[in-house]
Every structure is written in C-alpha cells, then in structure tokens.
PDB file of N, CA and C in Angstrom:
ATOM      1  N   UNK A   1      50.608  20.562  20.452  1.00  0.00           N
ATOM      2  CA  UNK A   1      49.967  19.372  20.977  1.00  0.00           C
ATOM      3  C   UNK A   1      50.696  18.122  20.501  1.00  0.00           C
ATOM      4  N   UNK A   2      50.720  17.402  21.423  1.00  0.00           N
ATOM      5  CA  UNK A   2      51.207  15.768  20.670  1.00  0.00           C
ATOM      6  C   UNK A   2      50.224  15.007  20.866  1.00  0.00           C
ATOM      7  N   UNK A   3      50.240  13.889  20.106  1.00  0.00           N
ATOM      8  CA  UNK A   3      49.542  12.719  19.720  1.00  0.00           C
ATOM      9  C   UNK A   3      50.045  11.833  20.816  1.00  0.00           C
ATOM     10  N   UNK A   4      48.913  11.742  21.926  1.00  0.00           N
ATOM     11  CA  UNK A   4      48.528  10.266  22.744  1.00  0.00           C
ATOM     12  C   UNK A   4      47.882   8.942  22.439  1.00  0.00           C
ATOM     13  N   UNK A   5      48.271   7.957  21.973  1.00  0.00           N
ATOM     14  CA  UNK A   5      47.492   7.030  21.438  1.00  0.00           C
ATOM     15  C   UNK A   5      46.864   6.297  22.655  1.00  0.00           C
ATOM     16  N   UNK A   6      47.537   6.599  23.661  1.00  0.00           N
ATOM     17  CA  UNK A   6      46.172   5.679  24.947  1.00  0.00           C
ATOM     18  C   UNK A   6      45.140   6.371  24.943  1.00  0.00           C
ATOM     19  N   UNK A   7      45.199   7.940  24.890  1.00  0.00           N
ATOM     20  CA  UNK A   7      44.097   8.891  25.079  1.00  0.00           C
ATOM     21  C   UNK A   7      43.517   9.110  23.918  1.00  0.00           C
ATOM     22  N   UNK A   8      43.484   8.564  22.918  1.00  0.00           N
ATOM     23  CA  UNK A   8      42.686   8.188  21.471  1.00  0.00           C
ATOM     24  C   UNK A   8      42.024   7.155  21.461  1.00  0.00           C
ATOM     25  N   UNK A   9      42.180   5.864  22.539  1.00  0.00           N
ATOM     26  CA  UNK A   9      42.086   4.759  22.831  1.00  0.00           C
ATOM     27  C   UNK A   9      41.017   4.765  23.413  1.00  0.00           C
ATOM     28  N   UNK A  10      41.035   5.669  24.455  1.00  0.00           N
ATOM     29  CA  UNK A  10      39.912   5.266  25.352  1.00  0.00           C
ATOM     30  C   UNK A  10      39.107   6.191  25.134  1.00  0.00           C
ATOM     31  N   UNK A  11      39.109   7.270  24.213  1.00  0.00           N
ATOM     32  CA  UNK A  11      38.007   7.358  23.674  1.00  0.00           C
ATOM     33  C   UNK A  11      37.370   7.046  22.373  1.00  0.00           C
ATOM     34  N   UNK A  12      37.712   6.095  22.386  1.00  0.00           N
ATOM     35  CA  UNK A  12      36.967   5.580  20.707  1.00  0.00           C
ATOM     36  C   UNK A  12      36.121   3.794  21.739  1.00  0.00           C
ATOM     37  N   UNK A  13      36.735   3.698  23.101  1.00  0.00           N
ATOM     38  CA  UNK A  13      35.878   2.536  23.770  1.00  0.00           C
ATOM     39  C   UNK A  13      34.516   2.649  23.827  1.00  0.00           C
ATOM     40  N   UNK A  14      34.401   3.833  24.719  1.00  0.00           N
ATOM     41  CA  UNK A  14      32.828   3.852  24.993  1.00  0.00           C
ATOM     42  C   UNK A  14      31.936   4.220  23.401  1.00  0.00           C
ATOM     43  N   UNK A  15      32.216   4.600  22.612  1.00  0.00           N
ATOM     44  CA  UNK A  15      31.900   4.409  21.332  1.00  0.00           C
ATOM     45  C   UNK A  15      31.577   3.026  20.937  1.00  0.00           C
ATOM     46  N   UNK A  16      32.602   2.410  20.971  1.00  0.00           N
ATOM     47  CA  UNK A  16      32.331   0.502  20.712  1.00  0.00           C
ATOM     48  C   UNK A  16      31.076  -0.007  21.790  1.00  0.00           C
ATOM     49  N   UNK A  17      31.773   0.557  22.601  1.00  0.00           N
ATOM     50  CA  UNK A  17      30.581   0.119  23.855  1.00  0.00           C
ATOM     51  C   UNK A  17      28.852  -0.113  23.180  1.00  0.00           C
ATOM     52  N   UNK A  18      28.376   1.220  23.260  1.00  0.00           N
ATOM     53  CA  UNK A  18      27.467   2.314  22.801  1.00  0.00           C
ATOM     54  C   UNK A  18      26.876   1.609  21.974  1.00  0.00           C
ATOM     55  N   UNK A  19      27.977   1.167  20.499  1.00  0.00           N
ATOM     56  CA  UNK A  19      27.358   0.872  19.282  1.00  0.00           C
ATOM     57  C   UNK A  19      27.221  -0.925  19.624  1.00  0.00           C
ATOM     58  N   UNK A  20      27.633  -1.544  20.296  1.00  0.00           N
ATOM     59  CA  UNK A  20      27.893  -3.083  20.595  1.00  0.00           C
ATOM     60  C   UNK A  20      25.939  -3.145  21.443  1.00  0.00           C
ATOM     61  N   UNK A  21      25.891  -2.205  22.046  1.00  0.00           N
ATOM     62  CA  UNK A  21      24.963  -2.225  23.153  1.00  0.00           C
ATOM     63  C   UNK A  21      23.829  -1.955  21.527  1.00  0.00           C
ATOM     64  N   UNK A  22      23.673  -1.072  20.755  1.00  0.00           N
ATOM     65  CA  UNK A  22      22.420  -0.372  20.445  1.00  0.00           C
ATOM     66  C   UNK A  22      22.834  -1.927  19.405  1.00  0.00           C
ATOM     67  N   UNK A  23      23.500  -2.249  19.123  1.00  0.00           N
ATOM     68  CA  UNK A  23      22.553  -3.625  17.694  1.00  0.00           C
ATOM     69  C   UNK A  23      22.362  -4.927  18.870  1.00  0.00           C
ATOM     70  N   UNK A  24      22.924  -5.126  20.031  1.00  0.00           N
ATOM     71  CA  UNK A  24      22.161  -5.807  20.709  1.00  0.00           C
ATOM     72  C   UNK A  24      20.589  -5.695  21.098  1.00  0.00           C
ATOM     73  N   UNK A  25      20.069  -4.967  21.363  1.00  0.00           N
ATOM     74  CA  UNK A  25      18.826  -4.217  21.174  1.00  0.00           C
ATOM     75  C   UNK A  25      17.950  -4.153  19.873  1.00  0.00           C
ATOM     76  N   UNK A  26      18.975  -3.558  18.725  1.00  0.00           N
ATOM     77  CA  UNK A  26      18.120  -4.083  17.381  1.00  0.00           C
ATOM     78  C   UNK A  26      18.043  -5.398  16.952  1.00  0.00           C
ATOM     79  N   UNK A  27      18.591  -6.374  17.702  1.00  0.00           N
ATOM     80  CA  UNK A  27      18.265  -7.749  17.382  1.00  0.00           C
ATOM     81  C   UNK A  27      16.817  -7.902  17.647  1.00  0.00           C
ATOM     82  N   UNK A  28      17.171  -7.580  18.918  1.00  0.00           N
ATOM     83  CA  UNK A  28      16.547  -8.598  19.882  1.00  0.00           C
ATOM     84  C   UNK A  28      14.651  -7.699  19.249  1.00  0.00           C
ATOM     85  N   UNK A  29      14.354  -6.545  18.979  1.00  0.00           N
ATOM     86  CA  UNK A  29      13.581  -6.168  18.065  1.00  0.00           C
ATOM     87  C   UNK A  29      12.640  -6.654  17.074  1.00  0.00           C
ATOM     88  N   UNK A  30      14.094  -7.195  16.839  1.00  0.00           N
ATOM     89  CA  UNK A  30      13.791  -7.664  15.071  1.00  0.00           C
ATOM     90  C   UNK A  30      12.364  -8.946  15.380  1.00  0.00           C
ATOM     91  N   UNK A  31      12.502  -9.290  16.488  1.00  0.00           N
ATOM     92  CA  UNK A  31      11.931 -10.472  16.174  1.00  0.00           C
ATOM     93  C   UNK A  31      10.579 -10.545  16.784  1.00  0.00           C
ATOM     94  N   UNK A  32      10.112  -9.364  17.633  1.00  0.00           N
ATOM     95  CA  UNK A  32       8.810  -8.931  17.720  1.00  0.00           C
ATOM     96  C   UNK A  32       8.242  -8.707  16.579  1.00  0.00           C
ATOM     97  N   UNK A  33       6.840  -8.974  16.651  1.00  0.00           N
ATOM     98  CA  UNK A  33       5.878  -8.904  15.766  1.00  0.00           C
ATOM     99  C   UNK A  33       5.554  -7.012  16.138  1.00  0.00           C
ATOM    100  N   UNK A  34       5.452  -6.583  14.289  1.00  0.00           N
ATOM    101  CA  UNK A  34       5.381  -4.870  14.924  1.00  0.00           C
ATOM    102  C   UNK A  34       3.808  -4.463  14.810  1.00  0.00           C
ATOM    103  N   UNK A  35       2.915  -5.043  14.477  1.00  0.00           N
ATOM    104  CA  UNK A  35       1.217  -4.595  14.950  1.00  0.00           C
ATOM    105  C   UNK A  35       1.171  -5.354  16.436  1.00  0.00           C
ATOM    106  N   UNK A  36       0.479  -4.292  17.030  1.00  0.00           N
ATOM    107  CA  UNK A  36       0.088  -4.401  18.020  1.00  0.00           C
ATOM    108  C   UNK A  36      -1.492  -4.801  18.110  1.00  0.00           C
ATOM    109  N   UNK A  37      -1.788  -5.836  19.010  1.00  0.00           N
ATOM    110  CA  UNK A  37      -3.255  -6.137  18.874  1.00  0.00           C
ATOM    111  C   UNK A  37      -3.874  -4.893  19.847  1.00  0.00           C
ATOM    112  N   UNK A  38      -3.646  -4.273  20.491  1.00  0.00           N
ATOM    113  CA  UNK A  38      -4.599  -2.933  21.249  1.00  0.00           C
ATOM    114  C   UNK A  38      -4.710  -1.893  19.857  1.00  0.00           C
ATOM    115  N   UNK A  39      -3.768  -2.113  18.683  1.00  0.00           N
ATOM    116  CA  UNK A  39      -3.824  -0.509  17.909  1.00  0.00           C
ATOM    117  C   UNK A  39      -5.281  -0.133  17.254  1.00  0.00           C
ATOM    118  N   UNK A  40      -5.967  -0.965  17.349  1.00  0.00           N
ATOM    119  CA  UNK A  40      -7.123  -0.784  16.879  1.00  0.00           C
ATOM    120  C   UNK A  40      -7.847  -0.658  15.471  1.00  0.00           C
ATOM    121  N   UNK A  41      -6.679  -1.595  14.770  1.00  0.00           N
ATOM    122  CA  UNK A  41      -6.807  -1.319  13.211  1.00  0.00           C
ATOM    123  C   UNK A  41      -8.310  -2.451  13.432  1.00  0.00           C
ATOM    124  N   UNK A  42      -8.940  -1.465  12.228  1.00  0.00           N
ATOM    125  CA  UNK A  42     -10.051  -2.507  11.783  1.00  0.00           C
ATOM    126  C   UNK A  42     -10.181  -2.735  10.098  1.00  0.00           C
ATOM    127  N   UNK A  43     -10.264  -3.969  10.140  1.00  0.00           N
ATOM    128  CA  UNK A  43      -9.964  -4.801   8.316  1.00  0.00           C
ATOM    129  C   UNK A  43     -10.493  -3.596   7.746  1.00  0.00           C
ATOM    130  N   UNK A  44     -10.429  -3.408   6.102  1.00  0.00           N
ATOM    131  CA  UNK A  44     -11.568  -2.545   5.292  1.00  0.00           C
ATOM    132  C   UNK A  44     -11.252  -3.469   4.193  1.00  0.00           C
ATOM    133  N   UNK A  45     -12.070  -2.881   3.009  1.00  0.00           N
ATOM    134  CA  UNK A  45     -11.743  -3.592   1.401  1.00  0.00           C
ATOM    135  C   UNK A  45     -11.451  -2.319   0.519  1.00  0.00           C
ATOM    136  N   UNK A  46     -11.010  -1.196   1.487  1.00  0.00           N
ATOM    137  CA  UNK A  46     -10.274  -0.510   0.229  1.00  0.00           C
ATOM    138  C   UNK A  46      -9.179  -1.135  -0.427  1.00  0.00           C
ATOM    139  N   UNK A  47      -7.841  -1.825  -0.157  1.00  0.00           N
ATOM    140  CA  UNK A  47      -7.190  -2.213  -0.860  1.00  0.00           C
ATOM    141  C   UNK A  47      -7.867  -3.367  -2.239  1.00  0.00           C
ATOM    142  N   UNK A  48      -8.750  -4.302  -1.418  1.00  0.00           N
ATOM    143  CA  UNK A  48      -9.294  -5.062  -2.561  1.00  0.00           C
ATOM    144  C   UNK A  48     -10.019  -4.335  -3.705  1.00  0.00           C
ATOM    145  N   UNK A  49     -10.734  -3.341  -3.477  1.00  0.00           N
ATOM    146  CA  UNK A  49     -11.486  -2.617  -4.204  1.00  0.00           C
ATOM    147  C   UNK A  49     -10.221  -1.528  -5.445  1.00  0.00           C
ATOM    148  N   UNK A  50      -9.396  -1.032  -4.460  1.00  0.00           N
ATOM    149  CA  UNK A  50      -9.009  -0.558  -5.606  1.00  0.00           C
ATOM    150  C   UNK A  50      -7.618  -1.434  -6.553  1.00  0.00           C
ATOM    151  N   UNK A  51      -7.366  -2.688  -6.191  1.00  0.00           N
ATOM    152  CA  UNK A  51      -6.502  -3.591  -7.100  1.00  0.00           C
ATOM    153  C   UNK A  51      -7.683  -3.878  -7.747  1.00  0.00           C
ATOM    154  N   UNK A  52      -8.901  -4.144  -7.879  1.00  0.00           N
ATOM    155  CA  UNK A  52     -10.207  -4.744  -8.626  1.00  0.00           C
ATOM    156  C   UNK A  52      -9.651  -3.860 -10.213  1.00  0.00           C
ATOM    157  N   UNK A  53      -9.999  -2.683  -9.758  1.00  0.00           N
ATOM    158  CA  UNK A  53      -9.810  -1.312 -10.232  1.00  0.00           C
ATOM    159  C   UNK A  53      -8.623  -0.975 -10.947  1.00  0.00           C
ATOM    160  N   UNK A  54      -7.801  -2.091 -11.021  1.00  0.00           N
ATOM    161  CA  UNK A  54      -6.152  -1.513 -11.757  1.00  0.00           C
ATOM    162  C   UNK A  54      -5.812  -0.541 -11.160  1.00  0.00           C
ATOM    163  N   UNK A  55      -5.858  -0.141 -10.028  1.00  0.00           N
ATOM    164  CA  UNK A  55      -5.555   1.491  -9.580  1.00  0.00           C
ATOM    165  C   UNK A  55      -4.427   1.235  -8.690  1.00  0.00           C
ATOM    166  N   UNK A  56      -3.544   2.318  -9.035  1.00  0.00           N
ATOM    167  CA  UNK A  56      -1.984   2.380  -7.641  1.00  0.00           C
ATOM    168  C   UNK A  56      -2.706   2.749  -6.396  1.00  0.00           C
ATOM    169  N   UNK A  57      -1.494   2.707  -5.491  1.00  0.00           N
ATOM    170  CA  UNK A  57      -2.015   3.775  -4.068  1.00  0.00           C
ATOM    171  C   UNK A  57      -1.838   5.419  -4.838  1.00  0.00           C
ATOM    172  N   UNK A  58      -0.876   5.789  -5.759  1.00  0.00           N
ATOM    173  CA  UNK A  58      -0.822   6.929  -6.176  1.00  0.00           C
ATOM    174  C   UNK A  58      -1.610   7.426  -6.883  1.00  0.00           C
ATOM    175  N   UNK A  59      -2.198   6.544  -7.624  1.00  0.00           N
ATOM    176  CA  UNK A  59      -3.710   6.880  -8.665  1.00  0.00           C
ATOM    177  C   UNK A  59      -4.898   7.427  -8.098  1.00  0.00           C
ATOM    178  N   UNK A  60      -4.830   6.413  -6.784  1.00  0.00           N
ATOM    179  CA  UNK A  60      -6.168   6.785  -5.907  1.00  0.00           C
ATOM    180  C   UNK A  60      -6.032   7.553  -5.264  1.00  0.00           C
ATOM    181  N   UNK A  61      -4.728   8.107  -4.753  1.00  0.00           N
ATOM    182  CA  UNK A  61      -4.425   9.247  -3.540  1.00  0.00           C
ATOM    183  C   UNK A  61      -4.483  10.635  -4.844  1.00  0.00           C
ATOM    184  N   UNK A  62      -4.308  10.575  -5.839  1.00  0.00           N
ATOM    185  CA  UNK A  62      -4.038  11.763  -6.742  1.00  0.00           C
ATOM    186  C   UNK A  62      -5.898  11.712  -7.124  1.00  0.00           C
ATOM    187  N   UNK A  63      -6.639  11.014  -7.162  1.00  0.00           N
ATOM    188  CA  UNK A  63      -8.112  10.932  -7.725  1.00  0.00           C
ATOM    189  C   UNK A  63      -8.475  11.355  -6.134  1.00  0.00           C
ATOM    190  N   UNK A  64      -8.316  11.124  -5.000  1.00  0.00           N
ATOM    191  CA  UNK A  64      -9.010  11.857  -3.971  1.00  0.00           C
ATOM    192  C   UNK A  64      -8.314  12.513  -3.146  1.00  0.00           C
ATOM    193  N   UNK A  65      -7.539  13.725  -3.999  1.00  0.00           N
ATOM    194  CA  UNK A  65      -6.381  14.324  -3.463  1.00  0.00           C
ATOM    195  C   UNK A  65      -6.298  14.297  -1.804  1.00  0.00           C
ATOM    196  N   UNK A  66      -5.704  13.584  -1.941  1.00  0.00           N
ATOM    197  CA  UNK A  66      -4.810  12.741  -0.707  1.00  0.00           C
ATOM    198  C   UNK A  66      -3.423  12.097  -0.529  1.00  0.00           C
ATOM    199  N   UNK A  67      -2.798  11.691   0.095  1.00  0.00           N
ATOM    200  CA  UNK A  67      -1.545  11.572  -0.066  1.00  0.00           C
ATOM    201  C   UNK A  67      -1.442   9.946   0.136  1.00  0.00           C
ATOM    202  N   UNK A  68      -0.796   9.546  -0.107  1.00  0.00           N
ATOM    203  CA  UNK A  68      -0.279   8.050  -0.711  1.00  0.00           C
ATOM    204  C   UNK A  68       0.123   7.510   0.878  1.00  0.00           C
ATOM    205  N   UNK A  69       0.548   8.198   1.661  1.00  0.00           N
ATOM    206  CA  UNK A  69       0.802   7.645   2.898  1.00  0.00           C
ATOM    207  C   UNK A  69      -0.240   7.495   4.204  1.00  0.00           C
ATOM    208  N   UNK A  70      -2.025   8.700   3.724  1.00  0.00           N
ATOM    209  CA  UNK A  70      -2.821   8.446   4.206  1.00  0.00           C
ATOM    210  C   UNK A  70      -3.719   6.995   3.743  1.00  0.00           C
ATOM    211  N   UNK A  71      -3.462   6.766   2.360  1.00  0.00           N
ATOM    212  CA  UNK A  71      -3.634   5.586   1.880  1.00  0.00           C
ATOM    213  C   UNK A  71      -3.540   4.072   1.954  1.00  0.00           C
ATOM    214  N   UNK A  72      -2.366   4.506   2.424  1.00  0.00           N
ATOM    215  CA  UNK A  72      -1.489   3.344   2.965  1.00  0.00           C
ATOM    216  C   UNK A  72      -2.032   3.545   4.510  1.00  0.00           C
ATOM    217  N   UNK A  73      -2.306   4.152   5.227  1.00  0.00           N
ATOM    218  CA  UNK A  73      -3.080   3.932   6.575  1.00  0.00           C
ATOM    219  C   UNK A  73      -4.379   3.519   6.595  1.00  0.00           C
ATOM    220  N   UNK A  74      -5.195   3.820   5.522  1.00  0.00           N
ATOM    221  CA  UNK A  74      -6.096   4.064   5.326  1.00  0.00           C
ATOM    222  C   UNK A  74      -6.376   2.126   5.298  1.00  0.00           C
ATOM    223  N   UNK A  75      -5.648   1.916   3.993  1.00  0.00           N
ATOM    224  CA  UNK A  75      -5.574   0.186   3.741  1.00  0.00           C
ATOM    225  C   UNK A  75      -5.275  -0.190   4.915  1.00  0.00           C
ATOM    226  N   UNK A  76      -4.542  -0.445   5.553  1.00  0.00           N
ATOM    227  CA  UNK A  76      -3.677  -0.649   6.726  1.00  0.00           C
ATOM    228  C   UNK A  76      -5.264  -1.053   8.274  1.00  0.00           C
ATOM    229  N   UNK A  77      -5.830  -0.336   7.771  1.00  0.00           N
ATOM    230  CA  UNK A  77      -6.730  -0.298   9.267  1.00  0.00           C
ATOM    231  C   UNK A  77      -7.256   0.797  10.105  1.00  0.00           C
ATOM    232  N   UNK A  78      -5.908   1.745   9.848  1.00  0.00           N
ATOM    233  CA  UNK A  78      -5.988   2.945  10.679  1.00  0.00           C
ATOM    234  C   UNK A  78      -7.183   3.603  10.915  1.00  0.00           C
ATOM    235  N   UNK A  79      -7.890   4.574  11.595  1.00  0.00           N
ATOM    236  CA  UNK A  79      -9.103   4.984  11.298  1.00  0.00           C
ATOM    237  C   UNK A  79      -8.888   6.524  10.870  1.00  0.00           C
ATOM    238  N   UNK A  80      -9.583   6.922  10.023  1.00  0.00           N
ATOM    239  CA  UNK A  80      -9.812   8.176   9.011  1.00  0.00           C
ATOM    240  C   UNK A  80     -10.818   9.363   9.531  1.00  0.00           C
ATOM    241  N   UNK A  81     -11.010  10.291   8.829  1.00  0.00           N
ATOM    242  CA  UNK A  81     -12.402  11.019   8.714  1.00  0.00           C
ATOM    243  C   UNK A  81     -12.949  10.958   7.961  1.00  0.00           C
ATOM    244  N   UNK A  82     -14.094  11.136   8.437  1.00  0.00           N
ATOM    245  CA  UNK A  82     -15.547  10.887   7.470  1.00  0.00           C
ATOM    246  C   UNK A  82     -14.871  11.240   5.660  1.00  0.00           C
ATOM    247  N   UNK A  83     -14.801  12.753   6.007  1.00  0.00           N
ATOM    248  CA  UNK A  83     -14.030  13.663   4.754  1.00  0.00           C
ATOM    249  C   UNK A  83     -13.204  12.714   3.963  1.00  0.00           C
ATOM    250  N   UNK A  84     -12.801  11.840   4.526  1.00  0.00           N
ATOM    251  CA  UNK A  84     -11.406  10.934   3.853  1.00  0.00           C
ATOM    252  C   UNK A  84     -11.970   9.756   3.262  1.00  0.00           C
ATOM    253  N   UNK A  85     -12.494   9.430   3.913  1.00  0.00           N
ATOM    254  CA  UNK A  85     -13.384   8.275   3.203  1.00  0.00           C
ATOM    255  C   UNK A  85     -14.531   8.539   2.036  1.00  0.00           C
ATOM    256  N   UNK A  86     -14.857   9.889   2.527  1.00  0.00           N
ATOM    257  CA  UNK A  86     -15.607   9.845   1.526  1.00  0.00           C
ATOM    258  C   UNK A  86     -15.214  10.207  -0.115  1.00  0.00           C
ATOM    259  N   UNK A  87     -14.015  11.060   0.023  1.00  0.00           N
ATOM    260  CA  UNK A  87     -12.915  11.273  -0.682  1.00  0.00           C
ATOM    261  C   UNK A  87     -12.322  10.085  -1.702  1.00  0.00           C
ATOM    262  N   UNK A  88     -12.213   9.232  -0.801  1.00  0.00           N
ATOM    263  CA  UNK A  88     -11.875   7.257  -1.647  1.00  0.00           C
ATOM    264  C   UNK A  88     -12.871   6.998  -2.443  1.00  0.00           C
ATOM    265  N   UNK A  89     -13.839   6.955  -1.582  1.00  0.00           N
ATOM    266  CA  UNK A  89     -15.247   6.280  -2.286  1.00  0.00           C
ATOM    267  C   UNK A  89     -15.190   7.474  -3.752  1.00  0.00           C
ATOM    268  N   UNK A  90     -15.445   8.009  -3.442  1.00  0.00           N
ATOM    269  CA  UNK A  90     -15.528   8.755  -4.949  1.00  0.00           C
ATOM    270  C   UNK A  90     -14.496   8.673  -5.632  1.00  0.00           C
ATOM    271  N   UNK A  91     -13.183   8.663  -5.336  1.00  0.00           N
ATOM    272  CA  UNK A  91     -11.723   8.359  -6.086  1.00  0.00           C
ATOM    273  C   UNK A  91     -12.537   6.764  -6.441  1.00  0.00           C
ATOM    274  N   UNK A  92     -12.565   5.997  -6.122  1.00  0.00           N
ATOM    275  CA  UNK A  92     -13.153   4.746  -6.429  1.00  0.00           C
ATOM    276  C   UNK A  92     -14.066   4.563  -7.185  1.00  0.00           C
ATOM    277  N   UNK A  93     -14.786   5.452  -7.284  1.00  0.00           N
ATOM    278  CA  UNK A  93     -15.860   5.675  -8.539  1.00  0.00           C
ATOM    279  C   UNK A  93     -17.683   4.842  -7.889  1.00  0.00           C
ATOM    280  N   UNK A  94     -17.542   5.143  -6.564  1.00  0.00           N
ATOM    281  CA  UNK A  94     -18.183   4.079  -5.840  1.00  0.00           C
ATOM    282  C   UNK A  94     -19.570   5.415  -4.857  1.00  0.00           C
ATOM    283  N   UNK A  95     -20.172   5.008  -4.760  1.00  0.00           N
ATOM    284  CA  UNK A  95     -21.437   5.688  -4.207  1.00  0.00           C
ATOM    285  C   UNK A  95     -21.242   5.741  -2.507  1.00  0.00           C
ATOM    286  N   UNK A  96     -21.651   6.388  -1.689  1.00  0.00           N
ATOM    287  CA  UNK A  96     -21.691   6.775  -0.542  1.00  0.00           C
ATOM    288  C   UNK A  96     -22.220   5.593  -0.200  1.00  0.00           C
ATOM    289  N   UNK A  97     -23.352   5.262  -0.447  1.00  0.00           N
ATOM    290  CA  UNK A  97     -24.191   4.199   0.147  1.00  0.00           C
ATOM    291  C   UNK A  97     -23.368   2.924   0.073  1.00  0.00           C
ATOM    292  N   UNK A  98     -22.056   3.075  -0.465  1.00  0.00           N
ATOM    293  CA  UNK A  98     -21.496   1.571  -0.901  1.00  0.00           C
ATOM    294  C   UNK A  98     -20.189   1.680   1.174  1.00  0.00           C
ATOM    295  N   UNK A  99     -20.467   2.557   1.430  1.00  0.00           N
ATOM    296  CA  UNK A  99     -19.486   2.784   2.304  1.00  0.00           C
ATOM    297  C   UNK A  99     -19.152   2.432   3.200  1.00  0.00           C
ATOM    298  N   UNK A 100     -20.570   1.373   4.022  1.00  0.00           N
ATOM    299  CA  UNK A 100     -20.581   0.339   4.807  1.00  0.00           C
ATOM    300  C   UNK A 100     -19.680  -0.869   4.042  1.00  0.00           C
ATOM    301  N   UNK A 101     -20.193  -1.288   2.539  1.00  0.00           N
ATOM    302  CA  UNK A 101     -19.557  -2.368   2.326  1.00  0.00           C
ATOM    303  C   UNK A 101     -17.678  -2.294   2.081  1.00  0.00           C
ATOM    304  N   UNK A 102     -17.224  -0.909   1.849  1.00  0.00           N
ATOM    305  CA  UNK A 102     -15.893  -0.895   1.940  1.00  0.00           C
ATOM    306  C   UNK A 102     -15.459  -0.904   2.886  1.00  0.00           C
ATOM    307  N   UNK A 103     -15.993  -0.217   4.361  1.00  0.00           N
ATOM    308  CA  UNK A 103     -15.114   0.231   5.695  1.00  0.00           C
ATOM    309  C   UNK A 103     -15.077  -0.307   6.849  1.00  0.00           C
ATOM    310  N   UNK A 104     -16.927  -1.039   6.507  1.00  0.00           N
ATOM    311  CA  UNK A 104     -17.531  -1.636   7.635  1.00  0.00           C
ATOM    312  C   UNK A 104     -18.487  -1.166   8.290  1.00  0.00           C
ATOM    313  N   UNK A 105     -18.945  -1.530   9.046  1.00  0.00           N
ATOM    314  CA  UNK A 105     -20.017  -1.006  10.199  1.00  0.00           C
ATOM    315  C   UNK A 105     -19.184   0.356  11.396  1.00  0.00           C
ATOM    316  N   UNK A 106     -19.573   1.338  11.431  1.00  0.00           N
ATOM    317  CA  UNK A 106     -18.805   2.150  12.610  1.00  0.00           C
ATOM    318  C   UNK A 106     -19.351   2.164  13.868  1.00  0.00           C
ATOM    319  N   UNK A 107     -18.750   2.342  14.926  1.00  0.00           N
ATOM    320  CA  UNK A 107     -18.440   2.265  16.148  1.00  0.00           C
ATOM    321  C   UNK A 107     -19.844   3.017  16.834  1.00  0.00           C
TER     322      UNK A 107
END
C-alpha cells in the first residue's frame, strides 16, 4: 500500500465537519435554562430539614437506606413513594404525622 495524503485528507473533513457542527449545538444549549416548568417538581423541606440536622445527602441516604442520588431527587422536587418518604422521615428522626409539613399536601 502507499500513503495518499489527499485520501487522508478528505477523510479526516467530514470529521471536522461533524465535530464543528456538534459544539455549535452545545453552545447554543448552554444557554437554555435546564428545569423545565411542565416537569412537575414540587418544592419540599427535606433539604432544609436535614442541613437543620448537620446531616449529608450520604448520612441521610445511609440512615434510610437509600441512595444519595434518590436524595438528591428527592430534594430536587421529583416525586417519590410513599415507602421513600417514609424512609426520610424516619432517617430524619421525624414522625409520620410531620409528613405533610416536609413534602406538602398530595395530589
């Protein structure tokens, strides 16, 4: 075989192309806002409740064996199961009946 440098050429273009095109796109990204108002997060005071508490997200996810990234949804808005919440509240050291005042009123 020999070495063509036009035919090394033109394929390393559409490569440039490709990669020129995909960070045009991650710009233009960047500058949307990334919550969406349809996602349906609703406020809670678990995060306030457990900084009250000196407690990590890992403290509280290891006290209501749970994982640190349901936690972080959990703070976040996302909506849970019953099971999960009730799971916090007791990692929290906090009574069932307190469960309106952490999560809110439900649907």
């Amino acid at each position: 075989m020999t070495y063509d440098p036009e035919a090394n050429e033109a394929m390393q273009k559409p490569n440039a192309v490709a990669a020129s095109a995909s960070d045009a796109s991650d710009g233009e990204g960047a500058s949307k806002p990334k919550a969406n108002k349809k996602s349906g997060n609703k406020p809670n005071n678990v995060r306030k409740i457990r900084i009250e508490r000196m407690m990590s997200k890992a403290e509280l996810a290891r006290r209501a064996n749970l994982s640190v990234l349901t936690i972080d949804r959990v703070e976040k808005g996302f909506g849970c199961r019953m099971d999960t919440k009730r799971k916090i509240l007791e990692a929290l050291g906090l009574r069932l009946a307190d469960r309106v005042r952490v999560f809110g009123e439900e649907e």
